[in-house]
Protein backbone atom coordinates (compact mmCIF):
# COMPACT_ATOMS: atom_id res chain seq x y z
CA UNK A 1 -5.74 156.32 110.08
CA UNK A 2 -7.69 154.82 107.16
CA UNK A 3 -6.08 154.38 103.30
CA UNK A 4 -8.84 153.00 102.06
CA UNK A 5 -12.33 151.90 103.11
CA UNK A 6 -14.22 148.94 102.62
CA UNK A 7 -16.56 148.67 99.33
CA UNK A 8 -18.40 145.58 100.03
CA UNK A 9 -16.20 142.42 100.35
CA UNK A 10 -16.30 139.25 98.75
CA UNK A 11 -16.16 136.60 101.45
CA UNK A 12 -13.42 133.55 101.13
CA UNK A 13 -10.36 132.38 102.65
CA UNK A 14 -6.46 132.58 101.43
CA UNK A 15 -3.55 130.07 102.09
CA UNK A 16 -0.84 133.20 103.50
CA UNK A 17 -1.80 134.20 106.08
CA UNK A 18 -1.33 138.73 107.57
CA UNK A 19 1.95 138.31 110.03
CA UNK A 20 1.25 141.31 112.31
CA UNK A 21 -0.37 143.37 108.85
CA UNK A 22 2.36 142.49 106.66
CA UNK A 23 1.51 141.43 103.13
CA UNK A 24 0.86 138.06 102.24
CA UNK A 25 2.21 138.77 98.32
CA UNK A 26 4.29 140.73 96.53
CA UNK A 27 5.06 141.85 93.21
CA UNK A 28 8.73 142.28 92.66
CA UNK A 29 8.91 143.41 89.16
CA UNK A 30 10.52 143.69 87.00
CA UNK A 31 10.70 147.37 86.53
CA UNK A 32 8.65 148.74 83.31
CA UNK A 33 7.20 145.14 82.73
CA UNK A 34 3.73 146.72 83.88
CA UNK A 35 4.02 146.57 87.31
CA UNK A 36 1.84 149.61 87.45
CA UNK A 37 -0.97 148.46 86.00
CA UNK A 38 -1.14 144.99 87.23
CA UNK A 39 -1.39 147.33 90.93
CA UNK A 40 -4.51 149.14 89.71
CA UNK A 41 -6.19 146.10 87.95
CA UNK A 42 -5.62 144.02 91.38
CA UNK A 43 -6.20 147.34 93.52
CA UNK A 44 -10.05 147.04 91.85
CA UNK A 45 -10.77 143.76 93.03
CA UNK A 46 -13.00 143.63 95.78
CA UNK A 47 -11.19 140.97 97.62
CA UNK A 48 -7.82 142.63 97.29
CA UNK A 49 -5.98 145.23 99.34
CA UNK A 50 -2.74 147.02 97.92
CA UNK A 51 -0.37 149.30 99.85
CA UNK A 52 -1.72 152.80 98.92
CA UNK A 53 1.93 153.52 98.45
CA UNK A 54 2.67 151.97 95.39
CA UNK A 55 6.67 150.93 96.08
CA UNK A 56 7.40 151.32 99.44
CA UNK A 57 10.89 149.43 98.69
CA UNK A 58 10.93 148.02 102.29
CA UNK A 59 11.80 144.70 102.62
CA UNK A 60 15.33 146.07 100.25
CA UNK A 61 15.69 148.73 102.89
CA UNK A 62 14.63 147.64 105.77
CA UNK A 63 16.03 148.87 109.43
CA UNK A 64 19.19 150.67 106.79
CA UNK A 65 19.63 154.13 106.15
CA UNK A 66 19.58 154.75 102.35
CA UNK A 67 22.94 156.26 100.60
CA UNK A 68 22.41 156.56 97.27
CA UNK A 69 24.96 159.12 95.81
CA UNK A 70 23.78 159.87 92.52
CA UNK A 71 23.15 163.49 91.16
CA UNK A 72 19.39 163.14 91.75
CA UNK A 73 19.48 160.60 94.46
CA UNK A 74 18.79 162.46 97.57
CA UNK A 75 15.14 162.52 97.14
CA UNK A 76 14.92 158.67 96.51
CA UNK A 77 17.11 158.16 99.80
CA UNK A 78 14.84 160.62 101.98
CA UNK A 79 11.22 160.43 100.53
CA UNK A 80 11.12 157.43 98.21
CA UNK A 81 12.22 154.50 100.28
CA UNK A 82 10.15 152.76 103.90
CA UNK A 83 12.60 151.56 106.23
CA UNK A 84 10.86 151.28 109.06
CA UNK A 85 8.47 148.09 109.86
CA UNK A 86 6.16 150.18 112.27
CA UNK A 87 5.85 152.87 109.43
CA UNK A 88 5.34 149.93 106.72
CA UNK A 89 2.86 148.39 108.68
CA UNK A 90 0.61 151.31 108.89
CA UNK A 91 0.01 151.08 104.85
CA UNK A 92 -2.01 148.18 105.69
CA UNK A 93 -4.22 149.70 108.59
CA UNK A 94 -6.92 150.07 106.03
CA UNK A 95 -7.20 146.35 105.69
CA UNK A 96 -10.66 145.13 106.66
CA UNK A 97 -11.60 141.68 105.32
CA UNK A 98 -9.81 141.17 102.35
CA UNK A 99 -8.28 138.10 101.11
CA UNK A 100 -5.25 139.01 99.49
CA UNK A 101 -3.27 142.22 100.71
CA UNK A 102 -0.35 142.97 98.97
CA UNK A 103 2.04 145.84 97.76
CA UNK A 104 4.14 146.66 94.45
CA UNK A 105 8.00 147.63 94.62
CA UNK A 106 9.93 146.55 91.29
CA UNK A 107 13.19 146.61 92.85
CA UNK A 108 12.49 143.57 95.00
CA UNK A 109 13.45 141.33 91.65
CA UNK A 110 17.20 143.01 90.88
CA UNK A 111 18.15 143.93 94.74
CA UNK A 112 20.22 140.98 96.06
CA UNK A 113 19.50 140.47 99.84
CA UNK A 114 15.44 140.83 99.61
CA UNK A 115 14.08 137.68 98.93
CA UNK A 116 15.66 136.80 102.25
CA UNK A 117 14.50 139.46 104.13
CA UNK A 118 10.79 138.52 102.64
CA UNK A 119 11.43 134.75 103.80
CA UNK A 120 12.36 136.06 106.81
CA UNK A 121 9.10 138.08 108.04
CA UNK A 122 6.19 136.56 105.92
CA UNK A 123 7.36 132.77 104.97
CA UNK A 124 4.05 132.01 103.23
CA UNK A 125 4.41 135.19 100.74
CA UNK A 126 3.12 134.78 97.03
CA UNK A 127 5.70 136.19 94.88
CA UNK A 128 4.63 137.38 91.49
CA UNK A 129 6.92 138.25 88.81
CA UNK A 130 6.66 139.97 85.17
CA UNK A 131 9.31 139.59 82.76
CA UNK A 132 9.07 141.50 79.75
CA UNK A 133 12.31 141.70 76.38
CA UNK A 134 14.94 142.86 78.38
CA UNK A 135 15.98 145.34 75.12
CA UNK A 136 13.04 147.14 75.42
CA UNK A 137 12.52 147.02 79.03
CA UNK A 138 16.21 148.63 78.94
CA UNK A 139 14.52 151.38 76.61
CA UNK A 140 11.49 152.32 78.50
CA UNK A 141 13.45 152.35 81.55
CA UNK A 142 15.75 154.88 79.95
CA UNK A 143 12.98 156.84 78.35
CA UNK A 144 11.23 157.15 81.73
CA UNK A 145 14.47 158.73 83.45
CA UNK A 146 14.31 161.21 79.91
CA UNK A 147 10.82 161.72 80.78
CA UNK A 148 11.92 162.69 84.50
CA UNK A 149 14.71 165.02 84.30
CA UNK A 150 16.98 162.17 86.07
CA UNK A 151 19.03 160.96 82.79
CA UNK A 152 21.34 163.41 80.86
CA UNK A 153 23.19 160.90 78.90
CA UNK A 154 22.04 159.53 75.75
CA UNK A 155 21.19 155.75 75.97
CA UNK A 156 24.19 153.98 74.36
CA UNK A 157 26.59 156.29 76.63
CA UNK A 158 24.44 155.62 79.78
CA UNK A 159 24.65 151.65 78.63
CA UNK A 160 28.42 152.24 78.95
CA UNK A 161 28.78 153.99 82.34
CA UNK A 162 26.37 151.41 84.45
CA UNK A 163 29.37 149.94 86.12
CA UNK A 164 30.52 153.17 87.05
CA UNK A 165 27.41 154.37 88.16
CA UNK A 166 27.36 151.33 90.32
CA UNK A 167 30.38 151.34 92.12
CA UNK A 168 29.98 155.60 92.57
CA UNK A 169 26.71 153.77 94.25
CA UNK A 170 23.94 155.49 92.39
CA UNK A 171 20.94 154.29 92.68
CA UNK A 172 19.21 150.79 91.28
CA UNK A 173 17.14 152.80 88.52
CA UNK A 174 20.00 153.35 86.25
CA UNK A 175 21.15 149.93 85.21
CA UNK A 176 19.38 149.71 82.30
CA UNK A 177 20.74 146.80 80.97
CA UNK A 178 21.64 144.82 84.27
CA UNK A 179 18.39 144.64 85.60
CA UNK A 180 17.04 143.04 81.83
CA UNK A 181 19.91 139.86 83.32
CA UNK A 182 16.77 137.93 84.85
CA UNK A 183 18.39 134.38 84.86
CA UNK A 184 19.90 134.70 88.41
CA UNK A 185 17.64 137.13 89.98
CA UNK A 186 14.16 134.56 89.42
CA UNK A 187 16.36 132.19 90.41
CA UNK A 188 16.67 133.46 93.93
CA UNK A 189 13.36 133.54 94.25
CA UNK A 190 12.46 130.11 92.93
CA UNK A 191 15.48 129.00 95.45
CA UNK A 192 13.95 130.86 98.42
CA UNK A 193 10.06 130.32 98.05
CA UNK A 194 9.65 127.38 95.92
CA UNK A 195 8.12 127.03 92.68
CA UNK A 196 4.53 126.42 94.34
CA UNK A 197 4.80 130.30 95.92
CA UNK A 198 6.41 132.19 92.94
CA UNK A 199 4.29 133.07 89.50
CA UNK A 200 6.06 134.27 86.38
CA UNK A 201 4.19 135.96 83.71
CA UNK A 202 5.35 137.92 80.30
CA UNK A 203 4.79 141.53 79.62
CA UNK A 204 3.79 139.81 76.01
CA UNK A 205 0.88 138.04 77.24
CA UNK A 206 -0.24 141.12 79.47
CA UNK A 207 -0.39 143.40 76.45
CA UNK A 208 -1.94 140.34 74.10
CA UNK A 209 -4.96 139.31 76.42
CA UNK A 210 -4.49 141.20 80.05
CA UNK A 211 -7.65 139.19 81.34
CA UNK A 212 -6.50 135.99 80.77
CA UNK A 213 -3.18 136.69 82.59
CA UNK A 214 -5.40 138.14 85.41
CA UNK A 215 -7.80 135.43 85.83
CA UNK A 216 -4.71 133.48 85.67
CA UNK A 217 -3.35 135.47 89.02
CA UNK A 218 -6.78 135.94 90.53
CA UNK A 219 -6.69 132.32 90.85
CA UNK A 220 -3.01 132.17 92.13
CA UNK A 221 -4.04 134.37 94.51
CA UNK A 222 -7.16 132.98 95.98
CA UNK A 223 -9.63 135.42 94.42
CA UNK A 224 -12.57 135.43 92.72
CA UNK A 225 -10.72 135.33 89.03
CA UNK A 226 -14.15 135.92 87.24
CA UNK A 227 -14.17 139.70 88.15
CA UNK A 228 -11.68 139.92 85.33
CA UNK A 229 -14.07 138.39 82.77
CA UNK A 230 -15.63 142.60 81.52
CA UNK A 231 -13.11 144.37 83.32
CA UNK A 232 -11.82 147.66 81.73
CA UNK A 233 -8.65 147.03 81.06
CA UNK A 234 -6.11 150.40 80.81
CA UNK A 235 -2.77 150.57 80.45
CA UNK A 236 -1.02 152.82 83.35
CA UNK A 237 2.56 154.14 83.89
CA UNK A 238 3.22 154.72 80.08
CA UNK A 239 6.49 156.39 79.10
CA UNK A 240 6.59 160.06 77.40
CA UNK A 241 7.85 163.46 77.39
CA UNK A 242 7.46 166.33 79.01
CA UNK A 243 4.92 169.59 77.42
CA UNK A 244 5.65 171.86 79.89
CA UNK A 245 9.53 171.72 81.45
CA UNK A 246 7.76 174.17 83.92
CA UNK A 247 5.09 171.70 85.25
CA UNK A 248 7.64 168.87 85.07
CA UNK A 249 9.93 170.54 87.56
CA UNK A 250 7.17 171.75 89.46
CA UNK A 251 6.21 168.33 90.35
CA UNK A 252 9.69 166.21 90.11
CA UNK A 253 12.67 168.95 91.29
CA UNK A 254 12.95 170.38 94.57
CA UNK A 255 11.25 173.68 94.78
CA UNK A 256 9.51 175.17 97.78
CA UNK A 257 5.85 174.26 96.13
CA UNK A 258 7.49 170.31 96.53
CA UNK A 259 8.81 171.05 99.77
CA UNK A 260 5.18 172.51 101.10
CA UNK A 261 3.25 169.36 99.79
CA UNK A 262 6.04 167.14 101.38
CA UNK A 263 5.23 168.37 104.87
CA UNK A 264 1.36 168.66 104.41
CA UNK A 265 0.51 165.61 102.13
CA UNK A 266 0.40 162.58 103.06
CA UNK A 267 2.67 160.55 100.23
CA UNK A 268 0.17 158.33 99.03
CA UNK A 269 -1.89 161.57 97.89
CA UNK A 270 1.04 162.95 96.31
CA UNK A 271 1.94 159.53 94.20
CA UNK A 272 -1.68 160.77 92.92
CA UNK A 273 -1.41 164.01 92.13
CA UNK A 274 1.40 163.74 90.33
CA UNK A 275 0.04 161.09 88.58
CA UNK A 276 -2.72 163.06 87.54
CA UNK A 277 -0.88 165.94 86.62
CA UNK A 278 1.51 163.40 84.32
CA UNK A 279 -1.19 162.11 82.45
CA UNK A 280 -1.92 165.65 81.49
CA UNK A 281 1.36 167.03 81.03
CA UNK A 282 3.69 164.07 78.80
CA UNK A 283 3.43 163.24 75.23
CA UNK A 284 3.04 159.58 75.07
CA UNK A 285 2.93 159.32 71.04
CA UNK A 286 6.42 161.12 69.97
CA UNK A 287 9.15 159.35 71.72
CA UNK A 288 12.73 158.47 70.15
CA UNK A 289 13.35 155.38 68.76
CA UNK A 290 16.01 152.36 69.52
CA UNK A 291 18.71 152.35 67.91
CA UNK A 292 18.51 149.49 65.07
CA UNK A 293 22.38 148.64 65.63
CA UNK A 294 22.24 149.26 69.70
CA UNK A 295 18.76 147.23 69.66
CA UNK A 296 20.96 144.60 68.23
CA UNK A 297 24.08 144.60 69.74
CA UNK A 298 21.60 144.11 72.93
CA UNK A 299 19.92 141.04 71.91
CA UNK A 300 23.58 139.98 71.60
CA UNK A 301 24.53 140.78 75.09
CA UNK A 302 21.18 139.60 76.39
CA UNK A 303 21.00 136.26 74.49
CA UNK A 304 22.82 133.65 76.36
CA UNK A 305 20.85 134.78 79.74
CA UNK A 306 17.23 135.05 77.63
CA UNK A 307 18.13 131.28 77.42
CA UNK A 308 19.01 130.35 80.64
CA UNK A 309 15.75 132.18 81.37
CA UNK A 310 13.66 130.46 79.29
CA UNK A 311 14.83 126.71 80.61
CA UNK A 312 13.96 128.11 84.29
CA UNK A 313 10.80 129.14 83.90
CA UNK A 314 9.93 126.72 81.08
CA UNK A 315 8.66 129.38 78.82
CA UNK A 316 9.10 130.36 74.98
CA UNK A 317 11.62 133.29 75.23
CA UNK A 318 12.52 132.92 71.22
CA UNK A 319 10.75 136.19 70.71
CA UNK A 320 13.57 138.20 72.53
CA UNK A 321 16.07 136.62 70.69
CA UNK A 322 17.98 138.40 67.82
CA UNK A 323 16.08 137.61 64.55
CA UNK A 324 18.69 135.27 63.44
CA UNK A 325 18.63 132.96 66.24
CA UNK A 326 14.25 132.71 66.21
């Protein structure tokens, strides 16, 4: 069984070294701090193989069963999430002679327990992690549950009931606000790899000059950074809204066209399609706008931990800051 075949390889050598066709890095999130499109710029590279499946979620899940108990969770718990290490280590069957092979899953960053479990099979993982303002991460997230079908609440109201959510055990996706708390979850990582094995970028400086920030990881990673120097650089995973409700529940509710293409196609095919068929169907231009007084009261709430933040990583986090306090 082949994901992907070889396109004629770069020859070189890499620090981390394949423990019985595991990855030997990671990128943990966070989620919509363009995750997505970091995949496909790296997935190009010659000298780099990704998981086919984009966020496997394994090494959160791993040898559990998943009980998520939220109104659209049952899908996530019995399509969405790898548990197995046999079935994880098939995604990188495909691997031939590349240097760097690696996989995407945001929810490695906010789920306590996985950094450990990462230590704990692949030691010498490279752990790569994109922060973007946790007020508008908060947003997009939101908007892209909108965009799904999954959220029914307005975004202030769903802000309110995360802790409920939480202890009724729905899933990870709908703390909004919780994940944007970055201070402790970088820190286990920086605890449990080392600074010399964990990279932090900004969403900022991906949007501002993408190949800089890729050379940047090309050479974190061992590869041949220069193949960023004319790359076409497009942005992937964007948020919008639905034109047709009828071809958005074709593709994301449970329907026997779904349950058909579950049992025939392979999952890494239907990742995709649907992606193909989302890029036709969603309006990316007219989406609602924050809040001003919500936006604020955020940067509030977020503020002491946006510092914090910035001291650990030893970055200039001002810009998230509430304009008073630039």
């Amino acid at each position: 069984m082949m994901f992907r075949t070889g396109i004629g390889r770069l020859q070189g050598s890499y620090s981390g070294a394949i423990h019985n066709m595991l990855p030997n890095f990671l990128i943990v999130g966070a989620a919509k701090s363009g995750t997505t499109s970091v995949y496909e710029y790296l997935n190009d590279h010659p000298q780099v193989y990704m998981s086919p499946v984009k966020e496997p979620y394994f090494f959160s899940f791993m040898d559990t069963v998943p009980d998520f108990r939220g109104p659209f969770d049952e899908k996530t718990n019995k399509e969405e999430i790898i548990t197995s290490r046999t079935e994880y280590e098939l995604l990188y069957e495909g691997v031939t002679d590349e240097i760097a092979i690696g996989e995407s899953s945001n929810a490695y960053l906010y789920l306590e327990g996985t950094a450990e479990n990462i230590k704990k099979l692949v030691p010498a993982c490279k752990i790569v992690i994109i922060l973007r303002d946790p007020v508008s991460r908060a947003f997009s997230h939101f908007l892209q549950h909108k965009m799904l079908g999954t959220e029914t609440l307005e975004f202030e109201k769903a802000i309110e009931k995360e802790n409920e959510r939480k202890q009724k055990n729905w899933r990870w996706h709908y703390q909004y606000a919780d994940q944007g708390m970055y201070y402790g979850q970088v820190k286990r990582y920086l605890d449990v790899f080392g600074r010399e094995q964990v990279k932090v970028y900004l969403f900022d400086n991906l949007v501002a000059d993408p190949a800089q920030m890729m050379i940047n990881l090309g050479q974190f990673l061992g590869i041949d950074p220069e193949f960023y120097n004319n790359y076409d650089f497009q942005r992937f995973n964007k948020t919008g809204l639905p034109k047709s409700q009828t071809m958005h529940h074709l593709i994301r509710h449970q329907n026997p066209v779904r349950k058909i293409a579950h049992a025939v196609v392979p999952l890494f095919l239907r990742e995709r399609m649907v992606s193909f068929i989302e890029k036709i169907n969603y309006n990316y231009e007219d989406k609602p706008t924050l809040d001003p007084d919500t936006k604020m009261k955020l940067k509030r709430l977020f503020e002491p931990d946006i510092k914090k933040t910035a001291g650990l990583i030893g970055r200039d986090l001002t810009m998230w800051l509430p304009e008073d306090r630039q």
